[in-house]
C-alpha atoms as a PDB file:
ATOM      1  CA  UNK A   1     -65.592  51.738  36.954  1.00  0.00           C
ATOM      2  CA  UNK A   2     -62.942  50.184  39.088  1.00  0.00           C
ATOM      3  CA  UNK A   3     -63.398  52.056  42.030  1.00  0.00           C
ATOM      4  CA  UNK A   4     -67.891  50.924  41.595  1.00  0.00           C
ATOM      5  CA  UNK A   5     -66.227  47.098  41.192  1.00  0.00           C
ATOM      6  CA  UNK A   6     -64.118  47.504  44.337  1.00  0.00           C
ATOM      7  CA  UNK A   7     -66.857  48.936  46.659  1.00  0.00           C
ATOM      8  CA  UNK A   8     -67.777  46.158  49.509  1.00  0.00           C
ATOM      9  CA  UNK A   9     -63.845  45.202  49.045  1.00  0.00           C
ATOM     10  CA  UNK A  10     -63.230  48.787  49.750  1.00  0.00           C
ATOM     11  CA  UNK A  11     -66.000  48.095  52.693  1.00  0.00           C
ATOM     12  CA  UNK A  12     -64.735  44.888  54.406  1.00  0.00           C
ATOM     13  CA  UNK A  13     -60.768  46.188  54.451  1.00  0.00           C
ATOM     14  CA  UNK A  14     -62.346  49.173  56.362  1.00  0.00           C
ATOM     15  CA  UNK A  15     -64.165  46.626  58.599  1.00  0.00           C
ATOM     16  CA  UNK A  16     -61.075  44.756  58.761  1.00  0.00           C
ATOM     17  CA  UNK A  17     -58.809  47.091  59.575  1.00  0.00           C
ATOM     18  CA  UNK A  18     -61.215  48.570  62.589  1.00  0.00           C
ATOM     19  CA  UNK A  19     -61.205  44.931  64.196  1.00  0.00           C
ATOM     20  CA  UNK A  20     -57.608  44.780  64.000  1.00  0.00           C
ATOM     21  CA  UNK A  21     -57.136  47.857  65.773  1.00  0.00           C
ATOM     22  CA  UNK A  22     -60.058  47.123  68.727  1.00  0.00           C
ATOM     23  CA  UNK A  23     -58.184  43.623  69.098  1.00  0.00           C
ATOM     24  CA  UNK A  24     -54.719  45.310  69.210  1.00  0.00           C
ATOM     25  CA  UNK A  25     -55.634  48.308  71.178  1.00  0.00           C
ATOM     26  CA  UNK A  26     -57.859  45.313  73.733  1.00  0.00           C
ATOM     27  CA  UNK A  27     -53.997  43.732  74.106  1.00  0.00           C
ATOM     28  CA  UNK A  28     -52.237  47.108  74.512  1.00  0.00           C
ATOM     29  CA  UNK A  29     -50.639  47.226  71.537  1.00  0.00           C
ATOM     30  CA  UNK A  30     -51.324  49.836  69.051  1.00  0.00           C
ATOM     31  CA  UNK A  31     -49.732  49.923  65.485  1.00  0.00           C
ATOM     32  CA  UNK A  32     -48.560  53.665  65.065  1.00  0.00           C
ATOM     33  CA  UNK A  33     -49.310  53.687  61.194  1.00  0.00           C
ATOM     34  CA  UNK A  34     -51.786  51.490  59.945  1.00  0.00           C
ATOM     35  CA  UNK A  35     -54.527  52.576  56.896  1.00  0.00           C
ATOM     36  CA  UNK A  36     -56.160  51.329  53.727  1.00  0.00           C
ATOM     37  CA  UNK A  37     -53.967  52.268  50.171  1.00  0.00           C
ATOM     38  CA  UNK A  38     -56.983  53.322  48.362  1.00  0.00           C
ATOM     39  CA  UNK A  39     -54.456  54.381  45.277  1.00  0.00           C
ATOM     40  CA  UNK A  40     -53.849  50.431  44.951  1.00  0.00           C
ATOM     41  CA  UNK A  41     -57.242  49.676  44.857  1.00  0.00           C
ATOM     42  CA  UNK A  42     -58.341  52.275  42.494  1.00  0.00           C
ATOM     43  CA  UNK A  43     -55.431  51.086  40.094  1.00  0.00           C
ATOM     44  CA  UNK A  44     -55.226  47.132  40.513  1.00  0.00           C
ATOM     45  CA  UNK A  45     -58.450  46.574  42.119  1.00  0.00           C
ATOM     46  CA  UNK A  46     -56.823  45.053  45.143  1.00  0.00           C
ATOM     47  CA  UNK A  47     -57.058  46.848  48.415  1.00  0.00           C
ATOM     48  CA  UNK A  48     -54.260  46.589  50.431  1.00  0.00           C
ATOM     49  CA  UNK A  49     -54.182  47.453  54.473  1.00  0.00           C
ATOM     50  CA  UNK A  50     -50.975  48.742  55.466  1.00  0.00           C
ATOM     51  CA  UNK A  51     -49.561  47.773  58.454  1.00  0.00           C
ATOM     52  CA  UNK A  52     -46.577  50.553  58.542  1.00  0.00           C
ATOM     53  CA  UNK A  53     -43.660  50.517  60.479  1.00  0.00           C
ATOM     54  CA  UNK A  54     -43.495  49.340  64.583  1.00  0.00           C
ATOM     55  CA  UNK A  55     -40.684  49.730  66.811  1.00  0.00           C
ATOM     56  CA  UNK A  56     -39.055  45.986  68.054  1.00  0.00           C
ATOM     57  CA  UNK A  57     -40.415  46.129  70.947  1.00  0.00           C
ATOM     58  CA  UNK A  58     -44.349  46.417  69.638  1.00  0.00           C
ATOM     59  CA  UNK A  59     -43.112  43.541  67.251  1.00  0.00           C
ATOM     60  CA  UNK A  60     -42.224  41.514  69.443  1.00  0.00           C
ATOM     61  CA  UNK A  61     -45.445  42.408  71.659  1.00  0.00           C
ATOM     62  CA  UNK A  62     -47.721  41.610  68.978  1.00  0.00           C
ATOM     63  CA  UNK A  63     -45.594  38.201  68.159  1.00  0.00           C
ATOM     64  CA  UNK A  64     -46.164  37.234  72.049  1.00  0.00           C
ATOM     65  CA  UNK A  65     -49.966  38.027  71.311  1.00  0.00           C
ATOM     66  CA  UNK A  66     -50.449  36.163  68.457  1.00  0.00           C
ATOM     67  CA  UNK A  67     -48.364  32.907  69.622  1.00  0.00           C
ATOM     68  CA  UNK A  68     -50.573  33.064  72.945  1.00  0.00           C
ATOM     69  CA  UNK A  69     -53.832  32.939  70.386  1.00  0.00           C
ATOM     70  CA  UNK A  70     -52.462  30.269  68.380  1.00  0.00           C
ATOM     71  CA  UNK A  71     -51.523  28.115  71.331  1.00  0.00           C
ATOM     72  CA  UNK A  72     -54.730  28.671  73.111  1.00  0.00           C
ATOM     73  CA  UNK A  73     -56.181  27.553  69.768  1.00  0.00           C
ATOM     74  CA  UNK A  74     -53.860  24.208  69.778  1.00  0.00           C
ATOM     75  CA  UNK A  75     -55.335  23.204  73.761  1.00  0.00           C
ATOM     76  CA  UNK A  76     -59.085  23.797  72.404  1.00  0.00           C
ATOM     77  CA  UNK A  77     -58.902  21.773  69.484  1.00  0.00           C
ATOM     78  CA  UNK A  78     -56.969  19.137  71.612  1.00  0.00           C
ATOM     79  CA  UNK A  79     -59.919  18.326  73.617  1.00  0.00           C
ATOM     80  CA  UNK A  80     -62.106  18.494  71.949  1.00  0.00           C
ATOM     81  CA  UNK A  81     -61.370  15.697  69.411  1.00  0.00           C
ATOM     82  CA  UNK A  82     -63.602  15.191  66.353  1.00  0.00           C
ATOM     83  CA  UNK A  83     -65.014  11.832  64.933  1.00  0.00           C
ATOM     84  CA  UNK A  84     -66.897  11.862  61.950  1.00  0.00           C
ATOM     85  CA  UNK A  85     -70.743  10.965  62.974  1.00  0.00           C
ATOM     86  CA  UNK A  86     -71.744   7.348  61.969  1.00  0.00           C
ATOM     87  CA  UNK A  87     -73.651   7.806  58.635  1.00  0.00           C
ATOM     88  CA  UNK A  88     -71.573  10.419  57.245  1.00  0.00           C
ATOM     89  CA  UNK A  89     -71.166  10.684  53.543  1.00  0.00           C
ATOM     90  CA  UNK A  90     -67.739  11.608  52.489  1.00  0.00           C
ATOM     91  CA  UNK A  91     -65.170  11.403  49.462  1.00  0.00           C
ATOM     92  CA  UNK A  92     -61.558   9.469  49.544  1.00  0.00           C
ATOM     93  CA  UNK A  93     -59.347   9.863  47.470  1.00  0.00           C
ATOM     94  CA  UNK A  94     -57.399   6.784  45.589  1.00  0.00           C
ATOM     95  CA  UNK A  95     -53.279   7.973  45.320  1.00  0.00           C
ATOM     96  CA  UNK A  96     -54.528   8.312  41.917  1.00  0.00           C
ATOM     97  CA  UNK A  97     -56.868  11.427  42.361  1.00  0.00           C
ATOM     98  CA  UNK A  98     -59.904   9.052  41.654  1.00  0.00           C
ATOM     99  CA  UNK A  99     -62.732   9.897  44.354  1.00  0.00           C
ATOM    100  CA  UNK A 100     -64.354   7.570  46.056  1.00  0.00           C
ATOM    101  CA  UNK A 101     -68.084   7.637  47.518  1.00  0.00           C
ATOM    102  CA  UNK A 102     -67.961   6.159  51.042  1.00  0.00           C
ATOM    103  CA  UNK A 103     -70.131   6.443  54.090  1.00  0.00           C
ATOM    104  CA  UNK A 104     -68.612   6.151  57.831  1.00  0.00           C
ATOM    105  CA  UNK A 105     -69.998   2.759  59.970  1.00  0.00           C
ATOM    106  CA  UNK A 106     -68.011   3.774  62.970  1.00  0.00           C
ATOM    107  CA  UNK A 107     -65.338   5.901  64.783  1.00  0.00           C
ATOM    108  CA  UNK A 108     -63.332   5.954  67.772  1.00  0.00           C
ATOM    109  CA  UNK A 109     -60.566   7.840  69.440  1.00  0.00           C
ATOM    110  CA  UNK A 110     -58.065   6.580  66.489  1.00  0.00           C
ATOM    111  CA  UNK A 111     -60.262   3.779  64.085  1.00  0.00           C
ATOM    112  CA  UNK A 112     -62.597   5.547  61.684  1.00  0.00           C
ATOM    113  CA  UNK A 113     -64.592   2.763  59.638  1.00  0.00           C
ATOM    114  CA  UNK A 114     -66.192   2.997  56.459  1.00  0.00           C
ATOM    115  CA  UNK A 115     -68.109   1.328  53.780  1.00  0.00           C
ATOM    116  CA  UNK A 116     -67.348   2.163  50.322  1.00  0.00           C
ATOM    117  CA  UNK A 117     -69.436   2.854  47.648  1.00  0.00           C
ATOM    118  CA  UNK A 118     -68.941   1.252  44.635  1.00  0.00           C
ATOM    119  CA  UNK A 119     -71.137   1.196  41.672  1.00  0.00           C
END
């Protein structure tokens, strides 16, 4: 029954685990013993994708890899800076936890402005 339950789980770690080794593979760096624990899945309904054992110097590859992704992500979102359109409905927050209907008027570089919505 657990194994029917855990089927497009089952699926997407497969899928998951083939994109992770294209990427690596696209950056020259292979993980030597990567797979899917199917026993964990069938058992706890959790699949798992082990990423085995790598020597130092393929960790610290893959660390150089992933830092270079994350920083290229840091420039893109810096310029392109968001500002919430004009006539935007969103939800504040009182320190509370009480929401609060509001709807933005205007926004600029660092001034957002908004009406509330009060009842």
């Amino acid at each position: 029954m657990l194994r029917k339950i855990t089927a497009d789980d089952r699926r997407d770690a497969a899928d998951a685990l083939d994109d992770l080794r294209a990427t690596l593979a696209a950056a020259d760096a292979t993980l030597p013993s990567t797979g899917i624990d199917w026993n964990c899945a069938s058992v706890t309904g959790i699949v798992l994708i082990d990423l085995g054992a790598a020597p130092t110097f393929l960790v610290r590859k893959l660390t150089e890899v992933i830092r270079d992704g994350v920083r290229a992500r840091r420039r893109e979102a810096e310029q392109q800076p968001w500002h919430p359109a004009s006539g935007l409905s969103l939800t504040l927050n009182t320190p509370d936890g009480i929401p609060i209907e509001a709807q933005v008027v205007a926004a600029t570089g660092r001034l957002v402005t908004v009406r509330l919505n009060r009842p």
